[in-house]
Protein backbone atom coordinates (compact mmCIF):
# COMPACT_ATOMS: atom_id res chain seq x y z
CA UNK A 1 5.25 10.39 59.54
CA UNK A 2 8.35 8.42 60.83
CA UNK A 3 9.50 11.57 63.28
CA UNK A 4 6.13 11.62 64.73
CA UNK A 5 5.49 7.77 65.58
CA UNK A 6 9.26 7.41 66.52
CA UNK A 7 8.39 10.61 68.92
CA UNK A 8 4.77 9.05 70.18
CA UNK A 9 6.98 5.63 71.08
CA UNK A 10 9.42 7.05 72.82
CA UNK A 11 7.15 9.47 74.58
CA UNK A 12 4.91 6.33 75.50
CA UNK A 13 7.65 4.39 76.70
CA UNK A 14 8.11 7.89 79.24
CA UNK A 15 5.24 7.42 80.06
CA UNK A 16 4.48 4.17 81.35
CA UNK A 17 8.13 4.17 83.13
CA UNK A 18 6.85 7.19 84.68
CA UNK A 19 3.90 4.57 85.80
CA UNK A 20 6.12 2.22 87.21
CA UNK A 21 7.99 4.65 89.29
CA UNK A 22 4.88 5.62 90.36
CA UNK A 23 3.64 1.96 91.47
CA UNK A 24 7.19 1.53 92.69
CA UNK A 25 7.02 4.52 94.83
CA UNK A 26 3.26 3.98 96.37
CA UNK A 27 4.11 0.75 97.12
CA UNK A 28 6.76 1.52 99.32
CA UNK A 29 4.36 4.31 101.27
CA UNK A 30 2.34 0.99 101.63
CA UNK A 31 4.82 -0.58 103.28
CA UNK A 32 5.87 1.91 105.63
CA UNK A 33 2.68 3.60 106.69
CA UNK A 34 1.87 1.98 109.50
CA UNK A 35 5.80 1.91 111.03
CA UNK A 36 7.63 5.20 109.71
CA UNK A 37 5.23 8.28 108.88
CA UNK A 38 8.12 10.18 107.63
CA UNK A 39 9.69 7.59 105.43
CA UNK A 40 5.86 7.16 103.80
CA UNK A 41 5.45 10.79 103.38
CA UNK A 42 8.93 10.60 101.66
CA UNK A 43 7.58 7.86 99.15
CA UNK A 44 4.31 9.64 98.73
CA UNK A 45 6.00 12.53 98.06
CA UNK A 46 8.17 10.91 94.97
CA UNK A 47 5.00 9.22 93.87
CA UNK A 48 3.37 12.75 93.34
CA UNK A 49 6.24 14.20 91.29
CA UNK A 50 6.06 10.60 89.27
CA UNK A 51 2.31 11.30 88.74
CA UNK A 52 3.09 14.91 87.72
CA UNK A 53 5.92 13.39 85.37
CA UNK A 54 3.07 11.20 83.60
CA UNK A 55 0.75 13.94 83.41
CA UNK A 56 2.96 16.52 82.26
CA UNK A 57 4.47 14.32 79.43
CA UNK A 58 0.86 13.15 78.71
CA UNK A 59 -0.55 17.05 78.66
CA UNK A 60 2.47 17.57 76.35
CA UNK A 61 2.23 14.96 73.63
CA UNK A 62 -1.29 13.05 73.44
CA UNK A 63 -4.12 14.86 75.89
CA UNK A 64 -7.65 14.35 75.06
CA UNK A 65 -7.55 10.32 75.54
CA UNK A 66 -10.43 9.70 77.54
CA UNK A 67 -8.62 6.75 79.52
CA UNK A 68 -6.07 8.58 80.78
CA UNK A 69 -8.15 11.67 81.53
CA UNK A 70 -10.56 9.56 83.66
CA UNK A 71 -6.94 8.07 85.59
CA UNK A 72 -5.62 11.76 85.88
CA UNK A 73 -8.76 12.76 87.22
CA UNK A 74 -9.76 10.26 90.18
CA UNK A 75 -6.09 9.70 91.39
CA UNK A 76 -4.69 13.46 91.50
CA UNK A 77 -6.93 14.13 94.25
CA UNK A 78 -5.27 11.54 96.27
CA UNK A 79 -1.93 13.89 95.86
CA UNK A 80 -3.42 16.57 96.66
CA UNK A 81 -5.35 15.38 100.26
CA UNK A 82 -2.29 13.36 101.51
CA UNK A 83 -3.44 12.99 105.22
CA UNK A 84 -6.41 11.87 104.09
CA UNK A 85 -5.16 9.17 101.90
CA UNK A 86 -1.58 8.05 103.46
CA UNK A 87 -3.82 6.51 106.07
CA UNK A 88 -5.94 4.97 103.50
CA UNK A 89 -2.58 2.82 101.69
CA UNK A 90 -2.83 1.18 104.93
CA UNK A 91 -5.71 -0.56 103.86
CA UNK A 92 -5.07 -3.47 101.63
CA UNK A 93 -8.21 -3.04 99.25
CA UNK A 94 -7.48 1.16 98.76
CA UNK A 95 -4.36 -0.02 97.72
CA UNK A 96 -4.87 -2.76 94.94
CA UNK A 97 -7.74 0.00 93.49
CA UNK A 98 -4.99 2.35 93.30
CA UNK A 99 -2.48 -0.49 91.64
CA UNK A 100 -4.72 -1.66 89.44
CA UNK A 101 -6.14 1.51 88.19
CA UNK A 102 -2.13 2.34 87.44
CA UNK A 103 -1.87 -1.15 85.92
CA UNK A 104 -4.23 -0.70 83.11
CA UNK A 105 -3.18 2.61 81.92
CA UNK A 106 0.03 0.75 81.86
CA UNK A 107 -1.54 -1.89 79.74
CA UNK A 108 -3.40 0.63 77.36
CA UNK A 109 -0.15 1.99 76.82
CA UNK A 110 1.61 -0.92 76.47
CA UNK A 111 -0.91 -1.67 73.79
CA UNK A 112 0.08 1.66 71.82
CA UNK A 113 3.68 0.84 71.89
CA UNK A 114 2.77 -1.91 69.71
CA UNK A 115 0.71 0.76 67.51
CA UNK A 116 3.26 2.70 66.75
CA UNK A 117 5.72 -0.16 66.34
């Protein structure tokens, strides 16, 4: 029993610092959208391997949690149409959806961490 909750907190912790590189990164393609195309599609580009990082360490330790399926599923599609939606991080309220979506699968995790504490 110890092995497994020490491995499901540290494989939480991966995940939401996979999270945070992810906000980290799509808030820089925020920033320079509307100056430097290339620099966002540099950002945006980090941001999807940081999403595939969280769902690839997800897929491998916990899948089937419902939160976290419902986050994979509206937000990969924003990887996978990126001239459709680097325009879109222009837009302040596109933006804070997106943040706050990555927010509280942050916060559900955080809230497992203390689980397996």
């Amino acid at each position: 029993m110890y092995s497994n909750t020490a491995n499901m907190l540290k494989q939480t912790s991966n995940l939401i610092h996979a999270l945070n590189k992810l906000k980290q990164n799509l808030s820089f393609v925020k920033s320079y959208a509307k100056h430097d195309k290339i620099l966002a599609l540099y950002f945006f580009n980090n941001a999807y391997s940081d999403f595939n990082l969280f769902k690839t360490i997800y897929l491998s330790v916990t899948p089937g949690d419902q939160k976290i399926d419902g986050f994979l599923q509206s937000y990969e599609k924003i990887f996978v149409e990126v001239n459709k939606y680097l325009e879109s991080f222009t837009e302040d309220q596109f933006h804070k959806e997106v943040m706050f979506a990555i927010t509280e699968v942050e916060m559900y995790l955080l809230n497992l961490i203390d689980i397996y504490r």
